[in-house]
C-alpha atoms as a PDB file:
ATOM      1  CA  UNK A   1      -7.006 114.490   4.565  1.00  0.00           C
ATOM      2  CA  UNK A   2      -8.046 111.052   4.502  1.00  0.00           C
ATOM      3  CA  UNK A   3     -10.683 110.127   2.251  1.00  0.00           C
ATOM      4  CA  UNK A   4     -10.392 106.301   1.820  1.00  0.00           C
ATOM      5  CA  UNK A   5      -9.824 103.766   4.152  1.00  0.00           C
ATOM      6  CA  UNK A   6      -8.723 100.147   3.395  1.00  0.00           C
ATOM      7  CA  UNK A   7      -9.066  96.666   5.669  1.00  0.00           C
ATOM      8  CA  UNK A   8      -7.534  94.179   5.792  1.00  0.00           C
ATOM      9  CA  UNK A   9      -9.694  91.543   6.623  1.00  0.00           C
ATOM     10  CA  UNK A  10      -8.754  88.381   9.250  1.00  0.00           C
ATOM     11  CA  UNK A  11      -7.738  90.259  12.519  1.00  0.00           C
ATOM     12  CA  UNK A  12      -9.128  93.688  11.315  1.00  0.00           C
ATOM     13  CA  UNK A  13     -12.863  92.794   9.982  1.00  0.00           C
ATOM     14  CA  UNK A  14     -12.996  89.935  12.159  1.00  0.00           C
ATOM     15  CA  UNK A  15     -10.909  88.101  14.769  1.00  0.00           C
ATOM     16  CA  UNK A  16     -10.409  85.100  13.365  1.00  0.00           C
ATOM     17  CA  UNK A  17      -6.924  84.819  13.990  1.00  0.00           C
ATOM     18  CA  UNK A  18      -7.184  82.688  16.578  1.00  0.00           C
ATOM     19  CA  UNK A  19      -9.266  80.211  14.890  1.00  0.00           C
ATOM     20  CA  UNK A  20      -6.861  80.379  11.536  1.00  0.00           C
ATOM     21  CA  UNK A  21      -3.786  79.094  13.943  1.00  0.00           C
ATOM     22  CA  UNK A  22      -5.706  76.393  15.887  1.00  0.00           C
ATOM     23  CA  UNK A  23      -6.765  75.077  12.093  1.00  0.00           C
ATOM     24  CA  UNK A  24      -3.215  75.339  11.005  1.00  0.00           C
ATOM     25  CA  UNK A  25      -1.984  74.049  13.965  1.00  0.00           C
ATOM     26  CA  UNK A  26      -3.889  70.936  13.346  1.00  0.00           C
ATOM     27  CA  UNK A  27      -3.157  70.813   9.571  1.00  0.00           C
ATOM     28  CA  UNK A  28       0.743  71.027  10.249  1.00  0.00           C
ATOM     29  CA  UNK A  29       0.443  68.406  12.573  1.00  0.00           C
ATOM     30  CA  UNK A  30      -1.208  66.276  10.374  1.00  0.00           C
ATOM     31  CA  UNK A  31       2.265  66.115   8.364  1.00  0.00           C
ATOM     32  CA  UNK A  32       4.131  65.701  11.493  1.00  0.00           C
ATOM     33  CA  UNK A  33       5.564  69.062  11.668  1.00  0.00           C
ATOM     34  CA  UNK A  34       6.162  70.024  15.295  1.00  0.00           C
ATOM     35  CA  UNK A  35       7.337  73.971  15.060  1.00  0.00           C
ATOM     36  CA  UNK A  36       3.933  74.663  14.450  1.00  0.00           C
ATOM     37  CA  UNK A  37       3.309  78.437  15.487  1.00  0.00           C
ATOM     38  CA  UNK A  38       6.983  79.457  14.417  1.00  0.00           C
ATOM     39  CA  UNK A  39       5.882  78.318  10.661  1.00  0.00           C
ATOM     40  CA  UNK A  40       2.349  80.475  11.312  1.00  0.00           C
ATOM     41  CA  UNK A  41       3.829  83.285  12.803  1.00  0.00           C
ATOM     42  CA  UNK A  42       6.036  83.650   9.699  1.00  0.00           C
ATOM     43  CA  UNK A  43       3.485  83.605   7.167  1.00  0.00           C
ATOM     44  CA  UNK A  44       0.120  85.121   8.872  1.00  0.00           C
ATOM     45  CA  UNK A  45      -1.161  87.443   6.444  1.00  0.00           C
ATOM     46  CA  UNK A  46      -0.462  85.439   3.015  1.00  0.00           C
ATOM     47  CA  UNK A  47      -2.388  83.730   0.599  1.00  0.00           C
ATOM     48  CA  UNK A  48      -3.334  79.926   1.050  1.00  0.00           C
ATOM     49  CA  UNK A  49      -1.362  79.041  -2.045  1.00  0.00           C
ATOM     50  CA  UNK A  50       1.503  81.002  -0.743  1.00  0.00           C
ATOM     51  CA  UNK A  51       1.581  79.130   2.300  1.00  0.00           C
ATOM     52  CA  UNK A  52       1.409  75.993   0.933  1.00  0.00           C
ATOM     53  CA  UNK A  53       4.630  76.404  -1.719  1.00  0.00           C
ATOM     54  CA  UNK A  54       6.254  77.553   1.883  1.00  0.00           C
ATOM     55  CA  UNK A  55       5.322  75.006   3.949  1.00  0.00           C
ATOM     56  CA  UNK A  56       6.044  72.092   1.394  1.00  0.00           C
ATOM     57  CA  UNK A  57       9.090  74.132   0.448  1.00  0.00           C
ATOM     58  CA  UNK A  58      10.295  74.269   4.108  1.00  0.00           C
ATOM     59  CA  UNK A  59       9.663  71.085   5.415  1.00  0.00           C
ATOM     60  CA  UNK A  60      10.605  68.532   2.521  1.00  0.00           C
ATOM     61  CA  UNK A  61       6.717  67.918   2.070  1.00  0.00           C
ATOM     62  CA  UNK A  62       5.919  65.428  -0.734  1.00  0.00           C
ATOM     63  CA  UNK A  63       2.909  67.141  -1.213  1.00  0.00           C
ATOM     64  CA  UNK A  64       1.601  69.453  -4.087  1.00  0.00           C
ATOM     65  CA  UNK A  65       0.372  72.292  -3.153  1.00  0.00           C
ATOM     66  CA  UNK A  66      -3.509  72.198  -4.583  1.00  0.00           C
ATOM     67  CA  UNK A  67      -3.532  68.721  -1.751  1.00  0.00           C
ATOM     68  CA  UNK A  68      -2.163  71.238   0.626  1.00  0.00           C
ATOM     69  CA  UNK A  69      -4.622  73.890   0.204  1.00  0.00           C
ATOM     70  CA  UNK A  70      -7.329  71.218  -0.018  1.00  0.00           C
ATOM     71  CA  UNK A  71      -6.249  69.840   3.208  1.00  0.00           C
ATOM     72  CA  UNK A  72      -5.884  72.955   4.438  1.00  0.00           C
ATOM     73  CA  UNK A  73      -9.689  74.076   4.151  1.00  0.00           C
ATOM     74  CA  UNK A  74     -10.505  70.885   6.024  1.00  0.00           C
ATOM     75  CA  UNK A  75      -8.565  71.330   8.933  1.00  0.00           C
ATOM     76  CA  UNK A  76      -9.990  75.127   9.026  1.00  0.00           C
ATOM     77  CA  UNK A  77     -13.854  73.966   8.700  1.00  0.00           C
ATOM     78  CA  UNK A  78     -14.597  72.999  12.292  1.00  0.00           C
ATOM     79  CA  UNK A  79     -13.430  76.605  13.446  1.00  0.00           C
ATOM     80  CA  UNK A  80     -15.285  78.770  11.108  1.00  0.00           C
ATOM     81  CA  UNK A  81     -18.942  77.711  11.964  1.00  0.00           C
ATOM     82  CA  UNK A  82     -20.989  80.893  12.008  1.00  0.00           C
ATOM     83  CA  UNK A  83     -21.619  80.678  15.260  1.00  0.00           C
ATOM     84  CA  UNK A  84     -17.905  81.399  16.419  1.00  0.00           C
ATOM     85  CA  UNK A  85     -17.563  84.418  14.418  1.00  0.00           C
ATOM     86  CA  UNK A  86     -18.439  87.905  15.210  1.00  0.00           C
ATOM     87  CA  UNK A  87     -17.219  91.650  13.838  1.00  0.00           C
ATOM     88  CA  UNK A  88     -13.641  93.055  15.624  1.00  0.00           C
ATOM     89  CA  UNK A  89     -15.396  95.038  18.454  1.00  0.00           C
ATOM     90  CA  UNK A  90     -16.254  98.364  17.587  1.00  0.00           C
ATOM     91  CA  UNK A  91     -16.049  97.656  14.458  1.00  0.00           C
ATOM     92  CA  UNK A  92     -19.494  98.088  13.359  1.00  0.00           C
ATOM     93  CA  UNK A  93     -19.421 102.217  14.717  1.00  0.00           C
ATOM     94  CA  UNK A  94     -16.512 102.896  13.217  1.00  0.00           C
ATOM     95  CA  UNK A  95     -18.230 101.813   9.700  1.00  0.00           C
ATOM     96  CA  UNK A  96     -21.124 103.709  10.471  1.00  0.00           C
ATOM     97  CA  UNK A  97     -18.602 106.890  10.783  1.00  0.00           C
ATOM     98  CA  UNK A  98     -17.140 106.711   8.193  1.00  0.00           C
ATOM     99  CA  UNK A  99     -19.969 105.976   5.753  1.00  0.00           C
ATOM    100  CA  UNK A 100     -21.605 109.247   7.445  1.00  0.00           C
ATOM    101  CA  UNK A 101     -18.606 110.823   6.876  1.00  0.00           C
ATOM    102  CA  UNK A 102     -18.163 109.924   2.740  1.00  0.00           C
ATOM    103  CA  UNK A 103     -15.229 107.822   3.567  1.00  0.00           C
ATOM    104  CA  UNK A 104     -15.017 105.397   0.776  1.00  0.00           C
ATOM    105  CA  UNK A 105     -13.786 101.853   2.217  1.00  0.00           C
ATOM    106  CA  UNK A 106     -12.323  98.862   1.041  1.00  0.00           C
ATOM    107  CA  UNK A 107     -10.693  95.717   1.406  1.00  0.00           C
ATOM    108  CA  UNK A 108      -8.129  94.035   0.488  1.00  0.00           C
ATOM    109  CA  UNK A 109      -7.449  90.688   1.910  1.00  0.00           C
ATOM    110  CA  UNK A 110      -5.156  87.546   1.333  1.00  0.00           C
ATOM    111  CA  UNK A 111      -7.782  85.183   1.896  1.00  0.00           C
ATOM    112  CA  UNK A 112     -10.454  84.058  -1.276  1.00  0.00           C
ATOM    113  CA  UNK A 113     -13.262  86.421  -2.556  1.00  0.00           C
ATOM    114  CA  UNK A 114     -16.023  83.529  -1.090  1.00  0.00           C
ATOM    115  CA  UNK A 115     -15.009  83.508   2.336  1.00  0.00           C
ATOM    116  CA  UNK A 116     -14.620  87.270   2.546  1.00  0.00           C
ATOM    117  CA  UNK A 117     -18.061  87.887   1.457  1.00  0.00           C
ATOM    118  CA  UNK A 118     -19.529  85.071   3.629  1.00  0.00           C
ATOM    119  CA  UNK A 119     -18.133  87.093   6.579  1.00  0.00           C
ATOM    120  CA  UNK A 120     -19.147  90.328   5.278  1.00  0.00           C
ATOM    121  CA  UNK A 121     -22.191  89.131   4.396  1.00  0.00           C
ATOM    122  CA  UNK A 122     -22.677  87.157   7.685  1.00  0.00           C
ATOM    123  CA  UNK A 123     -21.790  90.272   9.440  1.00  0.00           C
ATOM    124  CA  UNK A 124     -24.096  92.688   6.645  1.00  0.00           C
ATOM    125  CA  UNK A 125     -21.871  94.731   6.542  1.00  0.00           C
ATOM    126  CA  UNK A 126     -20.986  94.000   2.186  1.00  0.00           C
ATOM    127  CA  UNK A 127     -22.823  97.360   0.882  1.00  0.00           C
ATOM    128  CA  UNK A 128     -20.048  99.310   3.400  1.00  0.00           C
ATOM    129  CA  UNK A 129     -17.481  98.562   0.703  1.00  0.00           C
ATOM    130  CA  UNK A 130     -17.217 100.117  -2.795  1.00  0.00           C
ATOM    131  CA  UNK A 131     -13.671  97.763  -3.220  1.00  0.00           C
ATOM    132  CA  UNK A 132     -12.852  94.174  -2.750  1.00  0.00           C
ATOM    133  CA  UNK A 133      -9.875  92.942  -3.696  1.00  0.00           C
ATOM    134  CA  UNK A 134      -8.925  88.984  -2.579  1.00  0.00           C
ATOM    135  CA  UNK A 135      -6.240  86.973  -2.757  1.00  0.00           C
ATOM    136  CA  UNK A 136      -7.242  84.838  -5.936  1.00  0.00           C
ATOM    137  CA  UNK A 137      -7.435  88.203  -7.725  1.00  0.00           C
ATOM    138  CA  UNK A 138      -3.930  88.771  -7.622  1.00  0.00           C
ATOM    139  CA  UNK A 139      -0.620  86.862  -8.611  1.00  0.00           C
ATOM    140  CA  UNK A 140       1.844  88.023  -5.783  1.00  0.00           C
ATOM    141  CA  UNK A 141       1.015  87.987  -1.913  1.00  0.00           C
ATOM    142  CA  UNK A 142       1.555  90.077   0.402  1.00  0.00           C
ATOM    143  CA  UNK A 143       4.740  91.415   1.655  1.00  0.00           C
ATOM    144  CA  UNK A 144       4.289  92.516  -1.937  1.00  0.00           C
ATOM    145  CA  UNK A 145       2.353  95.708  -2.470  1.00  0.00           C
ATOM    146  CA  UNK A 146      -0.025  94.272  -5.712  1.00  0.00           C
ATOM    147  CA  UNK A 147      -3.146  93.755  -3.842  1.00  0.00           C
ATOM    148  CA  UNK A 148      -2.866  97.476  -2.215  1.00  0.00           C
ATOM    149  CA  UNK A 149      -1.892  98.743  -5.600  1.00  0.00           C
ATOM    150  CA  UNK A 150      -5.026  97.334  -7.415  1.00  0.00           C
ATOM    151  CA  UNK A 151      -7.262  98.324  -4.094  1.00  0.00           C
ATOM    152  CA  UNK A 152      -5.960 101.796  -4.600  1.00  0.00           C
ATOM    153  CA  UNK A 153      -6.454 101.882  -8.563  1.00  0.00           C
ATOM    154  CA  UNK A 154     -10.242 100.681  -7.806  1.00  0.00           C
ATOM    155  CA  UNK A 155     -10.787 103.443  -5.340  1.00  0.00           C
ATOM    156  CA  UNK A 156     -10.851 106.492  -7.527  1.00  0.00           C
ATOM    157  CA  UNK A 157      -8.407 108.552  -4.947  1.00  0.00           C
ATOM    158  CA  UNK A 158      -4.852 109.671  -4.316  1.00  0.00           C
ATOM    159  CA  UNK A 159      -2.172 106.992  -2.195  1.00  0.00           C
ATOM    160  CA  UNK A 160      -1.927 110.261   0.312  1.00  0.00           C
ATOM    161  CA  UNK A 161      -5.734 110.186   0.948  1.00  0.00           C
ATOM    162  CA  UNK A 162      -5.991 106.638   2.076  1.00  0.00           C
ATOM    163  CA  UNK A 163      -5.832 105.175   5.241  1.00  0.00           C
ATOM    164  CA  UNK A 164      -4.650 101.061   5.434  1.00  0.00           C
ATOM    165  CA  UNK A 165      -6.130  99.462   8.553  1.00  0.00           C
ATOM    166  CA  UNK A 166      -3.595  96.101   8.864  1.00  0.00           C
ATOM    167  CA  UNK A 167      -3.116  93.685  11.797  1.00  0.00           C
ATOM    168  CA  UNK A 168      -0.070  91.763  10.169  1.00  0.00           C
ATOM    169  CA  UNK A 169       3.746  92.377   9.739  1.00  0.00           C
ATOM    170  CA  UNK A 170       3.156  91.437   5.686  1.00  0.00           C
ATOM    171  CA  UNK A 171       0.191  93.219   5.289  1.00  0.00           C
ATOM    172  CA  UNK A 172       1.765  96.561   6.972  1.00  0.00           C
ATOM    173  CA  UNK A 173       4.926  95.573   4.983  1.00  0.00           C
ATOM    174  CA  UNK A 174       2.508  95.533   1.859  1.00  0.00           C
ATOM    175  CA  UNK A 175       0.941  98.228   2.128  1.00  0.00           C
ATOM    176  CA  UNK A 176       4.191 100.553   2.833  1.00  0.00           C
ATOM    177  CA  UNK A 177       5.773  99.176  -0.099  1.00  0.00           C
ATOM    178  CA  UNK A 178       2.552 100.368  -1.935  1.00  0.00           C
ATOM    179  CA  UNK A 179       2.996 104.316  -0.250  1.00  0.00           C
ATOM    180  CA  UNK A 180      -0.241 103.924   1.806  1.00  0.00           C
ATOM    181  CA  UNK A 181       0.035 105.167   5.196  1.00  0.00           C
ATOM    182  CA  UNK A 182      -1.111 102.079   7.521  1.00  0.00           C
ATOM    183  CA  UNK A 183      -2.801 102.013  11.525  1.00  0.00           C
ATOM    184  CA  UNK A 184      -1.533  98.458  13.244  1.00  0.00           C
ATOM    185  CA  UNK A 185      -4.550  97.319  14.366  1.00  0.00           C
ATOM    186  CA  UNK A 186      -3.876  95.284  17.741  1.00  0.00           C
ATOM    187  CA  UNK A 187      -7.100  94.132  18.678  1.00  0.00           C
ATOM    188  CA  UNK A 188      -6.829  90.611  18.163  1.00  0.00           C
ATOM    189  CA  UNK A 189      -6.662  88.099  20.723  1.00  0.00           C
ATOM    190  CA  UNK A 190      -3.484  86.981  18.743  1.00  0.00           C
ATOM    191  CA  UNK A 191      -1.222  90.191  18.954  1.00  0.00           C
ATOM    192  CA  UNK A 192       1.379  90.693  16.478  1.00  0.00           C
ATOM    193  CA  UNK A 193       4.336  93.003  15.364  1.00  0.00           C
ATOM    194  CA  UNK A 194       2.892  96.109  14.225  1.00  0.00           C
ATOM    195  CA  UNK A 195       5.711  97.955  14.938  1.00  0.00           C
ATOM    196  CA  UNK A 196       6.555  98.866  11.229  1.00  0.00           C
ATOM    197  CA  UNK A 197       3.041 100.678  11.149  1.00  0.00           C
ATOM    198  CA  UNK A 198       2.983 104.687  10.837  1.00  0.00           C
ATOM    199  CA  UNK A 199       0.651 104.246  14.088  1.00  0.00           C
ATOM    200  CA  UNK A 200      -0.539 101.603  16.387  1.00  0.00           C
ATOM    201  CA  UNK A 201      -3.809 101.524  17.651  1.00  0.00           C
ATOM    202  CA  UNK A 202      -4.848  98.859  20.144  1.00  0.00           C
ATOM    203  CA  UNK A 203      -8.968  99.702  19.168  1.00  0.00           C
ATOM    204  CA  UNK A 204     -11.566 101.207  16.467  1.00  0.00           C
ATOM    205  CA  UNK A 205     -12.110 103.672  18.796  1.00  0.00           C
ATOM    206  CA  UNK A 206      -8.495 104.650  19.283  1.00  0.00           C
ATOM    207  CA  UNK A 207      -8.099 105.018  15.617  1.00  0.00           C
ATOM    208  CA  UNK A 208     -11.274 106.918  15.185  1.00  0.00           C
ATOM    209  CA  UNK A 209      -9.550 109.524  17.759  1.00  0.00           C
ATOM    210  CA  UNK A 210      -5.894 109.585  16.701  1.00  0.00           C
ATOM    211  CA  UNK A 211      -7.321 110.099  12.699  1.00  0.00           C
ATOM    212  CA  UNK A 212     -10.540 111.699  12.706  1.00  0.00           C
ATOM    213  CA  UNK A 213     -10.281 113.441  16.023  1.00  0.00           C
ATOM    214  CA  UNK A 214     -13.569 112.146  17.308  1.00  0.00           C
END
């Protein structure tokens, strides 16, 4: 029986997946790298810092990777106004559910503690969660399973009662390699592989009738 369920955050939370890979797109550029959407395919769902080593790793940058990340925020600014962010749809519901329910929720994202709260926050939708756990809380990103292991050490139940709600091969991959049993989310505007997931769901309202039978 499901008990807990965990989010991811960018693509699950929020559909900001598109704006991430315009930003990116732009930032790559900016270093004249051309294979731009190969290079964010391959690491959509990791930490900034992680990207960075990657990317300067990868393509002979003679950059470090603090100047990377810096750069990085800059090219991301101009997308992330308020005003072009809004909840996944049918996202807000399936909170209420589960809250009604005694679901205890959490998240566990990649991206920094003070962005995910300024979209939780912007959304209010922060008192939902009883567990946050970012990416500068951890050392390793995902593929590996740390940041599921600490979400799941915060949230007071057993691996089997926890659901992982993931719209990322890494982040599925993560939270496998943690034991958690994970719904790909493919609600995004940017659709990825979700295969790997124990179930695909294409909405909120999919998942809250596949796993809750409502």
């Amino acid at each position: 029986m499901i008990k807990g369920v965990i989010f991811d955050c960018d693509g699950v939370l929020l559909d900001s997946e598109p704006l991430f890979a315009a930003g990116q797109v732009d930032l790559l550029k900016g270093y004249g790298i051309e294979d731009c959407q190969t290079i964010i395919d391959e690491y959509n769902g990791t930490t900034m810092d992680f990207f960075a080593k990657a990317v300067i790793e990868r393509c002979h940058l003679d950059e470090d990777p603090e100047s990377f990340v810096k750069r990085e925020k800059q090219a991301l600014e101009p997308y992330f106004s308020d005003e072009n962010l809004a909840p996944m749809p049918g996202l807000l519901p399936f909170l209420a559910e589960m809250k009604k329910r005694g679901i205890r929720m959490g998240i566990a994202s990649s991206s920094d503690r003070t962005y995910v709260l300024h979209k939780t926050d912007l959304f209010g939708i922060t008192d939902y969660f009883q567990v946050i756990v970012t990416g500068d809380m951890i050392t390793h990103s995902k593929p590996d399973p740390e940041i599921y292991n600490k979400a799941v050490s915060l949230m007071n139940l057993e691996k089997q009662e926890i659901l992982v709600v993931e719209d990322a091969p890494k982040g599925i991959a993560s939270a496998a390699a943690a034991g958690l049993f994970t719904a790909g989310l493919k609600a995004s505007e940017v659709v990825q592989d979700t295969s790997e997931a124990d179930i695909e769901v294409n909405s909120y309202q999919e998942l809250l009738e596949r796993v809750f039978g409502i």
